[in-house]
Protein backbone atom coordinates (compact mmCIF):
# COMPACT_ATOMS: atom_id res chain seq x y z
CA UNK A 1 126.74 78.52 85.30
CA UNK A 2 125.05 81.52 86.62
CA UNK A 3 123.95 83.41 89.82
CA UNK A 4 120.31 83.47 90.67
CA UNK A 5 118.14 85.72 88.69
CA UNK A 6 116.62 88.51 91.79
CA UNK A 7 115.11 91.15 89.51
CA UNK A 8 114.58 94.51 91.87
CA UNK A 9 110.93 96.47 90.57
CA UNK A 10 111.98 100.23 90.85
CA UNK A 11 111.97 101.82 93.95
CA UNK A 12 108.73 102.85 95.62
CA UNK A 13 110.34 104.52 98.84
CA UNK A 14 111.91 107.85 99.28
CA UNK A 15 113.65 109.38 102.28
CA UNK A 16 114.94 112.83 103.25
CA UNK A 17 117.16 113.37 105.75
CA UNK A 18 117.61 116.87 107.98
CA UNK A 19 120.08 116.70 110.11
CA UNK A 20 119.16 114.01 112.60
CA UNK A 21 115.79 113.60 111.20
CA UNK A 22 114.82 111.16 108.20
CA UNK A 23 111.27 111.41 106.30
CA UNK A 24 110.72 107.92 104.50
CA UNK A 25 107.86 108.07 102.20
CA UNK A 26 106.03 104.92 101.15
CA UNK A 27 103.95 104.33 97.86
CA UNK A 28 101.57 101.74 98.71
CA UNK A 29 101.57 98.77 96.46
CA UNK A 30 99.21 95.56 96.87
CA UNK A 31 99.58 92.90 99.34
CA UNK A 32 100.67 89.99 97.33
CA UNK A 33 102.45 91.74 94.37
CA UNK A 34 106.29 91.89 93.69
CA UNK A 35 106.15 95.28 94.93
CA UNK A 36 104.70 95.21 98.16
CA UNK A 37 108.01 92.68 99.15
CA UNK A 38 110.18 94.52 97.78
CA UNK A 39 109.25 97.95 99.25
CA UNK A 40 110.76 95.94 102.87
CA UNK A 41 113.95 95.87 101.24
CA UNK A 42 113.70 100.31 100.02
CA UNK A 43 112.10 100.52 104.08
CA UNK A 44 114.99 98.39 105.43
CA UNK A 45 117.37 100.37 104.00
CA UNK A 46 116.04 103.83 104.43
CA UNK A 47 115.99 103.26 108.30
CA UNK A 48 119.48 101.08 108.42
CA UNK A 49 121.53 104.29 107.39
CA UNK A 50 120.07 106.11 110.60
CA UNK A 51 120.02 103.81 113.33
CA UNK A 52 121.93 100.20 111.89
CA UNK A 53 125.07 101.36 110.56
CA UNK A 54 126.24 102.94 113.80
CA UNK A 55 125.13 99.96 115.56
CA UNK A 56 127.09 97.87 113.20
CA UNK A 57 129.67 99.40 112.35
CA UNK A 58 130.72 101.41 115.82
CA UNK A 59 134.46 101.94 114.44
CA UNK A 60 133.55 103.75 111.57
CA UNK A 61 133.20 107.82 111.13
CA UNK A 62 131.10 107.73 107.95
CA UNK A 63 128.05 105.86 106.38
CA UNK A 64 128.85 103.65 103.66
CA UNK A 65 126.32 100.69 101.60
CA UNK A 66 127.53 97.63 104.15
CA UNK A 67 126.85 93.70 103.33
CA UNK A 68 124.82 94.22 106.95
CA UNK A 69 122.67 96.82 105.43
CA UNK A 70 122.20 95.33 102.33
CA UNK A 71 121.47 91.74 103.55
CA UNK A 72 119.63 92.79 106.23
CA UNK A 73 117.03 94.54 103.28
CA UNK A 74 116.75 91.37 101.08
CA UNK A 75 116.29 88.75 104.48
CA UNK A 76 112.97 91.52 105.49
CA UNK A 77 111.80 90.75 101.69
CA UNK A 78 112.33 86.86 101.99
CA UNK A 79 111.12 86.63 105.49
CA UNK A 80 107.76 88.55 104.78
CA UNK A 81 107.36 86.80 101.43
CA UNK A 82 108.08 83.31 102.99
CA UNK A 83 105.70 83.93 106.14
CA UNK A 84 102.72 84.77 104.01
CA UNK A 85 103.62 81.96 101.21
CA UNK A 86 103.71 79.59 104.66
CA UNK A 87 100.22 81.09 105.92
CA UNK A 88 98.60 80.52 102.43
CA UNK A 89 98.48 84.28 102.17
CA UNK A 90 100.72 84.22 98.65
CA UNK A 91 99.67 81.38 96.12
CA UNK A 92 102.36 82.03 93.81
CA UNK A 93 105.48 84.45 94.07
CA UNK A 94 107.56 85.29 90.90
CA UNK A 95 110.80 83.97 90.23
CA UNK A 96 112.88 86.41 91.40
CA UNK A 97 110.78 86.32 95.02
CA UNK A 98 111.59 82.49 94.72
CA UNK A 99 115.04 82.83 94.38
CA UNK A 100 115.23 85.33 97.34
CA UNK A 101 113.64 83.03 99.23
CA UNK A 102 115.71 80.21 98.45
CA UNK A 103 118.55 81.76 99.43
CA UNK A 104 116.97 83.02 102.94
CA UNK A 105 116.36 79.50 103.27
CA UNK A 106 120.27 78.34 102.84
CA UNK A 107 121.31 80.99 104.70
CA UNK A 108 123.51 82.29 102.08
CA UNK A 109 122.13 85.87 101.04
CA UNK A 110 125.32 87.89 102.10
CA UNK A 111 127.52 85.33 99.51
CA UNK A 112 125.34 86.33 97.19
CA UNK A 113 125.26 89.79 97.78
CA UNK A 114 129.36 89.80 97.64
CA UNK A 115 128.97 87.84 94.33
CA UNK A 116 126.37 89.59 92.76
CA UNK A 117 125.19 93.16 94.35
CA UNK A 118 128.80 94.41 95.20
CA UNK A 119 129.66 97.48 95.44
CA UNK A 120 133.37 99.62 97.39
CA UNK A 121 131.18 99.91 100.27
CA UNK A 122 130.46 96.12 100.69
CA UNK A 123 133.41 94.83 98.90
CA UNK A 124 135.04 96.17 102.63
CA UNK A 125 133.20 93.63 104.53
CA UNK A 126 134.53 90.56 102.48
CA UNK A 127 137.42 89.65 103.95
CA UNK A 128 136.54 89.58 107.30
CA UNK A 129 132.89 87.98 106.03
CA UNK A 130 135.47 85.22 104.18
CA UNK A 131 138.04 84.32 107.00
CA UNK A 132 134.74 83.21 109.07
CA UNK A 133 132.52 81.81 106.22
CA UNK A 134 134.46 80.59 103.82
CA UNK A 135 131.87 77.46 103.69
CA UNK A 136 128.99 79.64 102.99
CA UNK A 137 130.87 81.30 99.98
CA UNK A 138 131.69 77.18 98.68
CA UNK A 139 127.95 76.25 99.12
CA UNK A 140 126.60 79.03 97.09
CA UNK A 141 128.78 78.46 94.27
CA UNK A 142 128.39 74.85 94.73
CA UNK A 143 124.44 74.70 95.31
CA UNK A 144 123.17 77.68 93.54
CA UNK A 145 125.74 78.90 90.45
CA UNK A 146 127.13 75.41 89.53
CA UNK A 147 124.23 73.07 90.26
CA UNK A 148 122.15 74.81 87.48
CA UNK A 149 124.62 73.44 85.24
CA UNK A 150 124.50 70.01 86.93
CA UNK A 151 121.02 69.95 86.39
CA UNK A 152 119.57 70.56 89.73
């Protein structure tokens, strides 16, 4: 059994905030490369922490990593990857891109987060995430973490 191999490239986005301003700073990296997907996922999350999280997460006084904020970063790298793979953009992605995408597909990137990209922050959203998706958390065990030992 194991999880789906997503292998991250290092981070080619950097922010600053100042008070109620944020600077996000963008290395450009090819169209078509590992990279240029995964920088989405550093963008995503650069602007969550300023406008999402108090969208999101109304109740709460303080900014903490959410499974919101961190699915909503790898859906942006699945959705742009699988849009230009669809247009014939993207002739071949690497594994880790195909996995992503796999799990965009199933609709199961937040179980996978809680099972694999954890952290105090997220770990707070589970049990609500569980009482109303328990399913979701059985099919990604069942489809993606057993079924490679199945054979599938």
């Amino acid at each position: 059994m194991a999880h789906p191999l997503i292998e991250q490239p290092k981070s080619t986005v950097t922010s600053t905030a100042n008070g109620s301003d944020t600077t996000v700073l963008l290395s450009p990296a090819k169209k078509g490369t590992a990279e240029y997907y995964w920088s989405f996922y550093d963008l995503t999350r650069a602007t969550y922490r300023v406008a999402g999280f108090k969208k999101d997460h109304a109740d709460e006084k303080e900014y903490r990593h959410s499974l919101s904020e961190e699915a909503s970063a790898l859906r942006a790298v699945a959705q742009i990857a699988a849009k230009d793979q669809a247009d014939g953009q993207l002739k071949s992605l690497d594994p880790s891109l195909e996995n992503l995408i796999r799990l965009f597909k199933a609709d199961l990137i937040e179980a996978y987060v809680f099972f694999v990209r954890l952290d105090q922050g997220i770990a707070r959203d589970y049990a609500e995430y569980r009482r109303l998706n328990r399913d979701k958390l059985h099919r990604y065990w069942n489809d993606f973490v057993i079924a490679k030992q199945r054979g599938f």
